[in-house]
Protein backbone atom coordinates (compact mmCIF):
# COMPACT_ATOMS: atom_id res chain seq x y z
CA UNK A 1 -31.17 86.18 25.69
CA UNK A 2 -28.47 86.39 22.90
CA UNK A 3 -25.61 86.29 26.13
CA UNK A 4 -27.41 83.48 27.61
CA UNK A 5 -27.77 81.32 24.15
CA UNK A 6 -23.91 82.52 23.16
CA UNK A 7 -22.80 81.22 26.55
CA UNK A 8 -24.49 77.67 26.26
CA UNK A 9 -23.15 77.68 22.97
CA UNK A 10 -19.85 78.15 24.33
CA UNK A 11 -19.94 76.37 27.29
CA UNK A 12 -17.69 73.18 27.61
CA UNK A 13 -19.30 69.73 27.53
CA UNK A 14 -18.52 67.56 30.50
CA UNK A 15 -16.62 64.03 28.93
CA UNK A 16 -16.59 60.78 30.15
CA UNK A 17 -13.50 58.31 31.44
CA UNK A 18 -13.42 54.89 30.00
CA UNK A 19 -12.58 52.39 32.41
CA UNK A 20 -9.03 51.70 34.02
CA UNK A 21 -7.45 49.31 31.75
CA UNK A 22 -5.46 45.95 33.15
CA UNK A 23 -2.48 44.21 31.97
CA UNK A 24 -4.49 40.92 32.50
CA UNK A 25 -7.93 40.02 32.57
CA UNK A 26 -9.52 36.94 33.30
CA UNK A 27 -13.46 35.84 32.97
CA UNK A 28 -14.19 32.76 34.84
CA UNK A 29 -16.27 30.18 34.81
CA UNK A 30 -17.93 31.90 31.51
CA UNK A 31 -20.08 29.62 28.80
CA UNK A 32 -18.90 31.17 25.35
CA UNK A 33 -21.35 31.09 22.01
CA UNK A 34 -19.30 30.28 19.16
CA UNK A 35 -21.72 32.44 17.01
CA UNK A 36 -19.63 29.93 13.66
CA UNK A 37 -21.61 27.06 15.18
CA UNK A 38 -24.06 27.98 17.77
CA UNK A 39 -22.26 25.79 20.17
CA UNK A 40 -22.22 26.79 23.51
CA UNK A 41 -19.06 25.93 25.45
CA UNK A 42 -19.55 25.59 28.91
CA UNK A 43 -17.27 26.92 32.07
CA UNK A 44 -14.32 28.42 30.00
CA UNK A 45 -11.50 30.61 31.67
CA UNK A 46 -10.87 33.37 29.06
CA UNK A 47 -7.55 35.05 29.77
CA UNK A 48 -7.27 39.22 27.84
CA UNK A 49 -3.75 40.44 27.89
CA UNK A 50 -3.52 44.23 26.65
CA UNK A 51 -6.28 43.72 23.82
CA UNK A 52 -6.40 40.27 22.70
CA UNK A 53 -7.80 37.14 23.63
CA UNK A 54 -4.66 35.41 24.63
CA UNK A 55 -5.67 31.63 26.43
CA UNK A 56 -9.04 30.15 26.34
CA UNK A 57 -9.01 26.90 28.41
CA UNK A 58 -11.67 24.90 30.64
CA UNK A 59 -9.18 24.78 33.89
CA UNK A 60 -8.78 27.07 36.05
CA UNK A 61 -5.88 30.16 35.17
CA UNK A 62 -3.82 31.46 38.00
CA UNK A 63 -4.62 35.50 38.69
CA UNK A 64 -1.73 37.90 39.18
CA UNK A 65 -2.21 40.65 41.51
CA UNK A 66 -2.21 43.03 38.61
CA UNK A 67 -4.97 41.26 37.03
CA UNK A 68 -8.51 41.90 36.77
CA UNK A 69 -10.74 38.85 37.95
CA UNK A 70 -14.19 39.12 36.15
CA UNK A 71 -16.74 36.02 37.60
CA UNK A 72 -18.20 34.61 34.48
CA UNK A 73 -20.72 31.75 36.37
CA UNK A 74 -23.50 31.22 34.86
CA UNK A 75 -23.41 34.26 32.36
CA UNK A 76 -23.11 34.24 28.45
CA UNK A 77 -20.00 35.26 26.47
CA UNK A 78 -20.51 36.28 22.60
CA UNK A 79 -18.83 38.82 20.56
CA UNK A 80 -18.58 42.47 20.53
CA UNK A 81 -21.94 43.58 18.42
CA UNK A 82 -21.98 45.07 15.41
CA UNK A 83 -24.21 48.20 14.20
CA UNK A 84 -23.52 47.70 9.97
CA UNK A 85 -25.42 51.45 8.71
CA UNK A 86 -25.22 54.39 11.24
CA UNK A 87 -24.61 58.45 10.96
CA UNK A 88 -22.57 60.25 13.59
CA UNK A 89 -22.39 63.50 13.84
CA UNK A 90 -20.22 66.28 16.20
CA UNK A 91 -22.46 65.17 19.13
CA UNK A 92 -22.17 61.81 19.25
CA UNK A 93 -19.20 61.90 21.62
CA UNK A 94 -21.56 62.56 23.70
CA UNK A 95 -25.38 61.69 22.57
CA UNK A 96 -24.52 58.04 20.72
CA UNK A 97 -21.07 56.20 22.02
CA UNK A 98 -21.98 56.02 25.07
CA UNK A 99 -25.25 54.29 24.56
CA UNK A 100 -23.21 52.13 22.34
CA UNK A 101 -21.18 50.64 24.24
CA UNK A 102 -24.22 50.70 26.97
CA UNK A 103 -25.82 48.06 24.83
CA UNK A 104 -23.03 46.05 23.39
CA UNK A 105 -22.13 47.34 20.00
CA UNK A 106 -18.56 47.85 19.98
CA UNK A 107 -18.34 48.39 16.22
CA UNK A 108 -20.49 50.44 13.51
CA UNK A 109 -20.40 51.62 10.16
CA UNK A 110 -20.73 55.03 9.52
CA UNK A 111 -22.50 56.01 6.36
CA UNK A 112 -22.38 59.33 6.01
CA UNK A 113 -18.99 61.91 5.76
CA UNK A 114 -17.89 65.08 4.34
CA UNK A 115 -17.00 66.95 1.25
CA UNK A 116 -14.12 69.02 0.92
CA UNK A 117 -14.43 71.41 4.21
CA UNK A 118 -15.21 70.44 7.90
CA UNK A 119 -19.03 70.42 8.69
CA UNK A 120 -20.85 71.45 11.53
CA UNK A 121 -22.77 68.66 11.93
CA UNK A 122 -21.80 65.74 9.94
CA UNK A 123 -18.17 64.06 10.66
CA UNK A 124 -16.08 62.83 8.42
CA UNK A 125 -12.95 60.37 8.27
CA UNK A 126 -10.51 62.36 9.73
CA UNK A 127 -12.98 62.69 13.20
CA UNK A 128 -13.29 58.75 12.97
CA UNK A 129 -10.24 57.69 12.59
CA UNK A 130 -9.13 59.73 15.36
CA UNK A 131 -11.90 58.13 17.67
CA UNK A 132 -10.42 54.68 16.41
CA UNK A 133 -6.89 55.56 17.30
CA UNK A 134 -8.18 57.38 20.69
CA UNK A 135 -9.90 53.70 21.63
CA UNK A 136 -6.83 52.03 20.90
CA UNK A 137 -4.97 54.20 23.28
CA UNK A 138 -8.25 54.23 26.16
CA UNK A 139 -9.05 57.82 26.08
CA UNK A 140 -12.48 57.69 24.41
CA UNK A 141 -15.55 56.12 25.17
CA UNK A 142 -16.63 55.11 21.93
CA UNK A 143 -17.17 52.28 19.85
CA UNK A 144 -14.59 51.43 16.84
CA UNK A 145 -15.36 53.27 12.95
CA UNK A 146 -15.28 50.65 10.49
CA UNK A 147 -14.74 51.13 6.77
CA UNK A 148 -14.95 54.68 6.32
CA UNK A 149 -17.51 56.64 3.97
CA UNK A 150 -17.17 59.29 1.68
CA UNK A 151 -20.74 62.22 2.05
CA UNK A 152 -23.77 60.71 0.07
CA UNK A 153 -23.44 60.95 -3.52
CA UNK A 154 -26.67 61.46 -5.07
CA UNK A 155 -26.26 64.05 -8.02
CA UNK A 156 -26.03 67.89 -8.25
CA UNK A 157 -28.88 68.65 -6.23
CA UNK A 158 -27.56 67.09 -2.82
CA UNK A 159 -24.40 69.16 -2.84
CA UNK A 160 -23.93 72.41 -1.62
CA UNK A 161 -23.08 75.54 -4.95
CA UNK A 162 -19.82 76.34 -3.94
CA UNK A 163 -18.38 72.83 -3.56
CA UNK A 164 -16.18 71.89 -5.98
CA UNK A 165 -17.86 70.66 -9.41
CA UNK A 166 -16.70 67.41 -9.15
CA UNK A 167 -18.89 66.25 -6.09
CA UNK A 168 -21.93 66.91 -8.05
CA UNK A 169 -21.12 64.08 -10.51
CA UNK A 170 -23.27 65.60 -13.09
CA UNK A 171 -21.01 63.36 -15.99
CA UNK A 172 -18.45 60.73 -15.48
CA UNK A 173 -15.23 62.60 -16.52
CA UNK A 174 -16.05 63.86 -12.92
CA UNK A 175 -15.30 60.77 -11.28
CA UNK A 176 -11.45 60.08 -10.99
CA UNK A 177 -11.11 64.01 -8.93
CA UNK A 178 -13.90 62.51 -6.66
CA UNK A 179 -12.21 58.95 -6.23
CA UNK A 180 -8.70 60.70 -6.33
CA UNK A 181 -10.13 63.24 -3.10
CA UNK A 182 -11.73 60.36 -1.13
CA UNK A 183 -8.60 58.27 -1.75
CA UNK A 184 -6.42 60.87 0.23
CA UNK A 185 -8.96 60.86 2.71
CA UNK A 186 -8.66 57.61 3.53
CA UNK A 187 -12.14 56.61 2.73
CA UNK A 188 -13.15 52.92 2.41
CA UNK A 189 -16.16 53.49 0.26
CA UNK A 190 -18.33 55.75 -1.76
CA UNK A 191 -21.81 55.79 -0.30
CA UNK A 192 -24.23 56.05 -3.62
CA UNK A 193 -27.46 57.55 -2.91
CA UNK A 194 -30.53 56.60 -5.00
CA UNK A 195 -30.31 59.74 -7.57
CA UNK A 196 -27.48 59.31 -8.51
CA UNK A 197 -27.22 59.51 -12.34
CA UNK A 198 -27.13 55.90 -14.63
CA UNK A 199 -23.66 56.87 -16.99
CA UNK A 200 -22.15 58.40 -13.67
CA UNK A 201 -22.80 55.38 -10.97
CA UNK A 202 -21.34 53.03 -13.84
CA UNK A 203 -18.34 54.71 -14.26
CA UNK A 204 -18.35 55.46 -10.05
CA UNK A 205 -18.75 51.07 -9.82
CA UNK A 206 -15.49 50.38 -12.51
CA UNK A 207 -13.28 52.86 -11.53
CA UNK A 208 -13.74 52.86 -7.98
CA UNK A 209 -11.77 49.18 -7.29
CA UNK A 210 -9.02 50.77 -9.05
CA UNK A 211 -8.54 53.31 -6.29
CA UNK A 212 -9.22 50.60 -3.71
CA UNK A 213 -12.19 51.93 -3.11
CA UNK A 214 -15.67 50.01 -3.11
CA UNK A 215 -19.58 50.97 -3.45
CA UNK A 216 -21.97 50.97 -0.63
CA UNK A 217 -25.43 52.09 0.33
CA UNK A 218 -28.66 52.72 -1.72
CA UNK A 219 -30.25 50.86 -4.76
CA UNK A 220 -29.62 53.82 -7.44
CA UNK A 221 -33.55 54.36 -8.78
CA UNK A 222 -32.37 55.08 -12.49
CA UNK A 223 -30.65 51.57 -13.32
CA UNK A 224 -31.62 47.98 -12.28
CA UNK A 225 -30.84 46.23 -9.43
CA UNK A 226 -29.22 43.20 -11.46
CA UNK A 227 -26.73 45.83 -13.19
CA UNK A 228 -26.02 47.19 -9.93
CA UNK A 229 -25.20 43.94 -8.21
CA UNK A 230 -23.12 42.88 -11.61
CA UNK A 231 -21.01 45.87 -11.92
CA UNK A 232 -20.08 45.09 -8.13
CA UNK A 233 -22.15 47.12 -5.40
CA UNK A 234 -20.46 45.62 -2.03
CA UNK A 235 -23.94 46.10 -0.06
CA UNK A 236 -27.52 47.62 -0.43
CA UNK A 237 -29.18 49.49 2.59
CA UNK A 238 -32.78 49.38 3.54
CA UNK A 239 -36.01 47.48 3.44
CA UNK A 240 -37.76 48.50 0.12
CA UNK A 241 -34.65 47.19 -2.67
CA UNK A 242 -36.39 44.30 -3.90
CA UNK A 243 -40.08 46.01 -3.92
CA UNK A 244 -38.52 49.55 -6.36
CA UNK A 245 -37.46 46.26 -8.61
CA UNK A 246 -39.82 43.14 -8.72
CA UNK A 247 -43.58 45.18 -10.05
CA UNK A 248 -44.66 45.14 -13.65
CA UNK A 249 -44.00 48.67 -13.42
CA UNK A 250 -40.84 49.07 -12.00
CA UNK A 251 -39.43 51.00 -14.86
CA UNK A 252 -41.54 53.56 -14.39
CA UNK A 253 -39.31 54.36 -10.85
CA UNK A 254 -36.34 54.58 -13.27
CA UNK A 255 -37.36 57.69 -14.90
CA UNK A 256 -35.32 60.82 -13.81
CA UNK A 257 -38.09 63.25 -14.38
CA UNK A 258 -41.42 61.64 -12.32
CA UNK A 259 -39.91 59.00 -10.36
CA UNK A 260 -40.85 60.55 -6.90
CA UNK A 261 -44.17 61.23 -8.07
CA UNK A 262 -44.96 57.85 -9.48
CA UNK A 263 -43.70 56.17 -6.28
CA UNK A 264 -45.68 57.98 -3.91
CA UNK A 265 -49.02 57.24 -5.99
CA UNK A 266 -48.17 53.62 -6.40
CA UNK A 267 -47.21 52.19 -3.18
CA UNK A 268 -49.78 49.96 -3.02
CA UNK A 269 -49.62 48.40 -6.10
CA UNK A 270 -45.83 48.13 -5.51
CA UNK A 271 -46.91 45.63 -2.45
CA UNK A 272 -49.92 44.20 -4.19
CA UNK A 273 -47.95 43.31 -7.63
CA UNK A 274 -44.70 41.86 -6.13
CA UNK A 275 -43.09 39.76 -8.14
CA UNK A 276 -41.48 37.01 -6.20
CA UNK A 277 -39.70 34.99 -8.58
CA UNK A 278 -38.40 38.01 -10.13
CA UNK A 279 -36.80 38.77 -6.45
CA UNK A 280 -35.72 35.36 -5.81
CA UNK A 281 -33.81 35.61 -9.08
CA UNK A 282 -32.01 38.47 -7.60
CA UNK A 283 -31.26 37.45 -4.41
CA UNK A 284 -30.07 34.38 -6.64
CA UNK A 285 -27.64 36.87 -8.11
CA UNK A 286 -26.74 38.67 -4.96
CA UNK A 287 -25.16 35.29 -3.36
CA UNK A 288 -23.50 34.67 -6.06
CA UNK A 289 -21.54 37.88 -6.72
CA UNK A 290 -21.08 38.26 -2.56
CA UNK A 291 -23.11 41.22 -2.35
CA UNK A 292 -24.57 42.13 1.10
CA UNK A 293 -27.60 43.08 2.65
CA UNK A 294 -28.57 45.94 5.14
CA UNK A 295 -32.54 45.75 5.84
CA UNK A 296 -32.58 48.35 8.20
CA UNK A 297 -36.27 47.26 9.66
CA UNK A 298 -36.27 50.03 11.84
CA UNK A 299 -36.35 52.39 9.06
CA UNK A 300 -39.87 50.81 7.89
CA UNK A 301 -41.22 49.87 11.49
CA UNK A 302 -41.49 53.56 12.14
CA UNK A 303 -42.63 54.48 9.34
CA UNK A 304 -45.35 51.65 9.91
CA UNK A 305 -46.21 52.59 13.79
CA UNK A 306 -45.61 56.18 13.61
CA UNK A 307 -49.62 56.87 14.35
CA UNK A 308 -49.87 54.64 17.42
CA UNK A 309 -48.52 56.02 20.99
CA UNK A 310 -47.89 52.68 22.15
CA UNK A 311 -44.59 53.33 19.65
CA UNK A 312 -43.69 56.70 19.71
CA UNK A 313 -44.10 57.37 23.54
CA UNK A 314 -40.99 55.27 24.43
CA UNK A 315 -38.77 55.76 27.44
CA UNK A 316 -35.56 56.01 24.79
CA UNK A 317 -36.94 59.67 24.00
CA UNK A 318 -34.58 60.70 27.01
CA UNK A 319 -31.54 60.11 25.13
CA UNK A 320 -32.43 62.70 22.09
CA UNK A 321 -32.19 66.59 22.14
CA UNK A 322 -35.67 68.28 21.71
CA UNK A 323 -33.88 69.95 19.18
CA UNK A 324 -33.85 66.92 16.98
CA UNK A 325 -36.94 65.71 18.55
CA UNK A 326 -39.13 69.22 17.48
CA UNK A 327 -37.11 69.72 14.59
CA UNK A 328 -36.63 66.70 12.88
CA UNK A 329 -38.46 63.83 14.37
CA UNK A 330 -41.68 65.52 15.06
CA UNK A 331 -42.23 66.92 11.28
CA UNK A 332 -41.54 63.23 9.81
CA UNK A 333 -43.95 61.93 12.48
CA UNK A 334 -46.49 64.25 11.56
CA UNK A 335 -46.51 63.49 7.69
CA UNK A 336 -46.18 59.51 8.76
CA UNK A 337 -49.03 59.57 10.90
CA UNK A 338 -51.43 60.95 8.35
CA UNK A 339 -50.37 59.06 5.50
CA UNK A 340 -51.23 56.04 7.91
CA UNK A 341 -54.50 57.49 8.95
CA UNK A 342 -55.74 58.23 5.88
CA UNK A 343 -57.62 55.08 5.16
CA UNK A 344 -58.77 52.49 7.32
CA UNK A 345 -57.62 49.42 8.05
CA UNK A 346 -53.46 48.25 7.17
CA UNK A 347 -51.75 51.22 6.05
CA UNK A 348 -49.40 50.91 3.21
CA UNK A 349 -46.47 51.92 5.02
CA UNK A 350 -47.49 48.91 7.34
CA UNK A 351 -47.69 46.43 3.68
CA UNK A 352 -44.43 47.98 3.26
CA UNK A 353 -42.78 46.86 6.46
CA UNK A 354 -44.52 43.24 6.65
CA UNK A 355 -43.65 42.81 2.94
CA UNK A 356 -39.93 43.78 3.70
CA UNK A 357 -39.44 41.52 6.96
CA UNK A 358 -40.97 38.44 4.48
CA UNK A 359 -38.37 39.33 1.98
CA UNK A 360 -35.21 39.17 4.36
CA UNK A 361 -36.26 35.68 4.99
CA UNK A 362 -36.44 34.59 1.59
CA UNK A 363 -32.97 36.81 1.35
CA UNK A 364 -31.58 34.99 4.02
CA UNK A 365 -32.79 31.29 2.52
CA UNK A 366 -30.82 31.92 -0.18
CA UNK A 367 -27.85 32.81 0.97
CA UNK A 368 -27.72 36.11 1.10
CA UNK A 369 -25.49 38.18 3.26
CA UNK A 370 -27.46 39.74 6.26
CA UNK A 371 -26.03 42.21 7.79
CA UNK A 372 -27.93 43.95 10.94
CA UNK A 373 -27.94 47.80 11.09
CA UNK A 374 -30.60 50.05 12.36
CA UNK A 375 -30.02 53.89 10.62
CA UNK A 376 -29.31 55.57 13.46
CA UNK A 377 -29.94 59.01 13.49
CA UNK A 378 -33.16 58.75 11.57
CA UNK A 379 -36.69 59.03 13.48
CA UNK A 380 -37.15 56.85 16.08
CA UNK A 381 -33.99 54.66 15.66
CA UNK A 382 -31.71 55.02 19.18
CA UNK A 383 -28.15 54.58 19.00
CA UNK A 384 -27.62 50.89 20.85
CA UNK A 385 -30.92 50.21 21.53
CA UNK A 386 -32.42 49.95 18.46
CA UNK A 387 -29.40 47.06 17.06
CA UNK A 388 -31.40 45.15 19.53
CA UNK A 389 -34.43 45.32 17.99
CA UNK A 390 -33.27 45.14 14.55
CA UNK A 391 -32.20 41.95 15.64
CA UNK A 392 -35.60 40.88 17.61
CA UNK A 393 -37.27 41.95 14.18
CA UNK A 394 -34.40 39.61 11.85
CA UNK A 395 -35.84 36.80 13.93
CA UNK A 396 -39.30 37.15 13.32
CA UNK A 397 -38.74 37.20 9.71
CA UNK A 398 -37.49 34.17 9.74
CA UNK A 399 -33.84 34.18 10.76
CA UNK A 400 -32.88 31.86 13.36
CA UNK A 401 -31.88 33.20 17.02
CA UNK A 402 -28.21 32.32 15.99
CA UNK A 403 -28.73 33.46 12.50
CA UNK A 404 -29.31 37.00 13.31
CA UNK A 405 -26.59 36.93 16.24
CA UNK A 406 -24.01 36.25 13.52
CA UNK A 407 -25.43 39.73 11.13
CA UNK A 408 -24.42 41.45 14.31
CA UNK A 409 -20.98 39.69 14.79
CA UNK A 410 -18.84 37.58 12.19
CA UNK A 411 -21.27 38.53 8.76
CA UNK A 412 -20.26 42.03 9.52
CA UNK A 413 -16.82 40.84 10.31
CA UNK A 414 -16.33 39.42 7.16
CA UNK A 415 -17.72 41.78 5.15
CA UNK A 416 -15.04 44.41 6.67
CA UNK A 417 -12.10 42.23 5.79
CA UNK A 418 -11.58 42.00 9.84
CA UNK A 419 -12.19 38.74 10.34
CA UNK A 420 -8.61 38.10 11.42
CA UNK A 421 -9.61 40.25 14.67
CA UNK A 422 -12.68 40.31 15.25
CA UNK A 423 -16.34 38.37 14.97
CA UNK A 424 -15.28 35.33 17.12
CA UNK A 425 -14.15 34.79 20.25
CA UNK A 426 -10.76 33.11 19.78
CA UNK A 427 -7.23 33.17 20.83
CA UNK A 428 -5.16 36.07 18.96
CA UNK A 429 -8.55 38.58 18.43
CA UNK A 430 -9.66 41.71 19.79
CA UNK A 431 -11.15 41.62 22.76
CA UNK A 432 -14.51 43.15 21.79
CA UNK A 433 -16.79 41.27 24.00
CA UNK A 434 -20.65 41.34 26.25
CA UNK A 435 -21.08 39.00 28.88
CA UNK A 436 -24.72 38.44 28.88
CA UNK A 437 -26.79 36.81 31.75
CA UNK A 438 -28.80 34.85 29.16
CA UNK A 439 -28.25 32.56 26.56
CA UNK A 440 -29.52 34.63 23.21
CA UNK A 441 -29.53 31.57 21.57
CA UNK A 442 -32.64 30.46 23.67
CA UNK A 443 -34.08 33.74 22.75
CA UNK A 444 -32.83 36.26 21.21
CA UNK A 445 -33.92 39.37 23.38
CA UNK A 446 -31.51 38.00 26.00
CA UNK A 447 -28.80 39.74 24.08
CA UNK A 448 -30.44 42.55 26.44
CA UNK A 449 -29.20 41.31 29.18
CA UNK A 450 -25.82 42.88 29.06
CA UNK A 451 -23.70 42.29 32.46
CA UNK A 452 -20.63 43.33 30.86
CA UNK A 453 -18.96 45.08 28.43
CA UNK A 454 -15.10 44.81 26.79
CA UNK A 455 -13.84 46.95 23.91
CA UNK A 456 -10.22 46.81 23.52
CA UNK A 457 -10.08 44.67 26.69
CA UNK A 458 -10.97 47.68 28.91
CA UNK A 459 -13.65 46.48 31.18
CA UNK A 460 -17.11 48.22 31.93
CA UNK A 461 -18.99 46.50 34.43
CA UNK A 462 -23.15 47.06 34.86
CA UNK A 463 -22.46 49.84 37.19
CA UNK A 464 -20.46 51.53 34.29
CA UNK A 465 -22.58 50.46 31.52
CA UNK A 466 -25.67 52.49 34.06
CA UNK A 467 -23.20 55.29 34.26
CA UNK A 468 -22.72 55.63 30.30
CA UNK A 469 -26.80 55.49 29.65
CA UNK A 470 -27.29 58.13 32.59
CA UNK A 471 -24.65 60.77 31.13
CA UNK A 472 -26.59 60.53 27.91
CA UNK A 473 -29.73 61.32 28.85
CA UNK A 474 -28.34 64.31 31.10
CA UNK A 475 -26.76 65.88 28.33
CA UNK A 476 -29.35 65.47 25.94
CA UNK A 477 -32.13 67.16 28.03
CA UNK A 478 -29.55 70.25 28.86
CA UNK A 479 -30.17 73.58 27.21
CA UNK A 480 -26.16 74.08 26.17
CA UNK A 481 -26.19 71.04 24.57
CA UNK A 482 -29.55 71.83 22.47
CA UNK A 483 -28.21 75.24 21.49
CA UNK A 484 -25.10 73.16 20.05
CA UNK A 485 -27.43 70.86 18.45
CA UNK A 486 -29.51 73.93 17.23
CA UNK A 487 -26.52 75.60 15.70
CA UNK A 488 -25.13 72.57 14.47
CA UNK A 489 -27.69 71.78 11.75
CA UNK A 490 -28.51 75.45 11.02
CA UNK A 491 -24.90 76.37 9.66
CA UNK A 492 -24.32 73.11 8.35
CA UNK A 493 -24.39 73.41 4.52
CA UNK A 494 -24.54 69.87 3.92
CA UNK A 495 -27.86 69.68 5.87
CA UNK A 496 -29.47 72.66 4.35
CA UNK A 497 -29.44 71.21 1.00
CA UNK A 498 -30.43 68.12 2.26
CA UNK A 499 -34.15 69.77 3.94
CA UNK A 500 -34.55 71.45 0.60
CA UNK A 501 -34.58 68.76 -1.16
């Protein structure tokens, strides 16, 4: 047994080839969705030289013989998707970029990284910015990294003892070595985690611009939304930010000591005693200062449906390890399910996620940011897929069909500072495209309906795009690739502290 497990551990993982890639390539006939205006502009000839968008024009464009001729008739052109909160890890070479580009999303946001010493199972800047550079050059299948992340910074407890002393962030003198690190590792952003300590995460929000660095990712529990959003948070992740902040309680969730304890006792009266003017007052405040918003409905719509089959026995199952699947999913099934069966009728986990979905809208109403992103690798949330159904679920709370197309494409564009490149389809961008065969303006499951799929103007055609989704699911269900999984989380430092916590 220990040969046979050693020699799956060792054994090579078969990669994939992207696409040959085309001096030229012209889409025909193809109605383009300016996602600015919801226009839709009808029989365009859209001419990709190298990478960019080069000559968009409604008569016809003479093909070379070294050209590839793509028939647009009657299909949908919108941007290259984007997937704004995600975590890679050493597998997803293999277990989430190709289901990526499968479905569209040719960007994502990583929010998770490293500390000071490779990991075995979470990646870090260095591993995405050499995807990026191996995209650029068409030797990965992948999508592109945007705006790299530093590891989760949530106080002493969520880092390993022998890291250095400054990752645990236990006072603010710590601060400048952990700014000055990420800095050389060309990291974007620190991603705060809710525990963070109050004096800490203020000195974290001022110092960080001065290292060009910015603050992403939780709503810290010990200090109030408003300061967060005033000292300059660039975007808050998840469902439940408004609901820790707008109950005649909510200080009680700011106490260090019982927090945890007070939260999972009071869930209910969380949902019961929302305060909506209090919210709309910060959401006020969240347009103003240009601070963004990352729902992640997924996150909540599991946690909501995790008792009922009709959810968790999904056909997407095939594209996870039953590593992660026993592991990991199962045990936070498990303790969803009976916190959802414990009473009758609504569950508050279900309050939860209705509550949050009524909230975006009133988010979006106001003007604030929306940015879609689904939390992949958390329970139940698939790489690709789910973006879809993040943005099925924007639209039922309230967000118009074109409205939660653009938290997918030019919100997340802007937000990024790539504007310039991507988020539109126009002459001089990237060409980060999906050719759709329905209009997901009309409804906004057509975005679904994927015929086609350009990242860096390299072409992958339906046949390709089955290709990608059928390599995933073969290498997920193989026993080498489970032992790697296995062994991945088990020496992984990082992830040990995180279980024990």
């Amino acid at each position: 047994m220990v040969i046979v497990i050693a020699t799956a551990y060792i054994w090579p993982t078969s990669t994939l080839q992207s696409p040959k890639s085309f001096v030229k390539t012209i889409i025909k006939n193809v109605n383009i969705i300016d996602v600015e205006t919801g226009e839709v502009i009808k029989n365009q000839f859209v001419l990709i030289e190298n990478s960019r968008i080069t000559k968009i024009d409604s008569t016809h464009i003479p093909v070379s013989d070294d050209a590839l001729l793509i028939d647009g008739s009657g299909q949908f052109l919108i941007p290259g998707l984007w997937d704004m909160h995600t975590h890679s890890n050493q597998h997803s070479e293999w277990l989430h970029h190709p289901l990526y580009i499968a479905n569209g999303v040719t960007s994502v946001r990583d929010m998770s990284g490293q500390l000071n010493k490779k990991d075995s199972y979470w990646v870090g800047s260095k591993e995405r910015l050499q995807w990026n550079k191996d995209v650029e050059n068409n030797s990965r299948v992948s999508p592109k990294y945007v705006l790299q992340s530093s590891y989760q910074m949530d106080g002493e407890k969520a880092i390993p003892e022998d890291a250095p002393d400054f990752f645990k962030l236990q006072n603010p003198s710590q601060v400048d070595s952990l700014l000055q690190f990420y800095k050389k590792e060309k990291v974007d952003f620190i991603k705060v985690y809710q525990q963070l300590p109050k004096e800490t995460y203020k000195a974290l929000a001022k110092k960080a611009p001065k290292y060009g660095l910015h603050l992403a990712g939780h709503k810290p529990m010990f200090l109030s939304l408003e300061k967060a959003i005033n000292l300059g948070q660039r975007s808050f992740e998840h469902g439940r930010i408004f609901m820790y902040e707008c109950f005649p309680e909510a200080d009680s969730l700011k106490n260090p000591d019982h927090w945890k304890t007070y939260f999972s006792k009071s869930k209910s009266i969380i949902v019961q005693q929302f305060d909506s003017v209090q919210a709309k007052i910060l959401m006020r405040l969240m347009q103003q200062e240009n601070a963004y918003w990352t729902p992640t409905l997924q996150t909540l719509k599991f946690e909501a449906n995790a008792h009922k089959e009709s959810f968790t026995n999904t056909k997407n199952l095939k594209y996870v390890t039953n590593i992660r699947k026993q592991l990991w999913w199962k045990y936070d099934t498990d303790h969803n399910k009976e916190k959802n069966l414990e009473s009758e009728g609504v569950s508050v986990s279900e309050q939860f996620y209705e509550a949050s979905k009524k909230q975006v809208a009133i988010a979006n109403k106001l003007g604030v940011p929306i940015m879609a992103g689904t939390d992949v690798t958390d329970s139940y949330v698939f790489a690709g897929f789910s973006l879809h159904d993040e943005l099925f679920d924007l639209t039922t709370s309230g967000l118009s069909n074109l409205e939660a197309l653009q938290s997918a494409t030019i919100v997340p564009a802007k937000f990024s500072n790539q504007i310039n490149d991507y988020g539109t389809i126009e002459i001089g961008k990237k060409a980060d495209l999906v050719l759709l065969d329905k209009n997901p303006l009309l409804d906004i499951s057509n975005t679904k309906s994927i015929n086609g799929v350009l990242i860096n103007g390299i072409y992958y055609d339906r046949e390709k795009l089955a290709t990608l989704k059928e390599f995933t699911a073969s290498v997920a269900s193989s026993f080498h690739m489970n032992v790697k999984a296995f062994f991945s989380l088990l020496n992984s430092p990082l992830i040990r502290v995180q279980f024990a916590d």
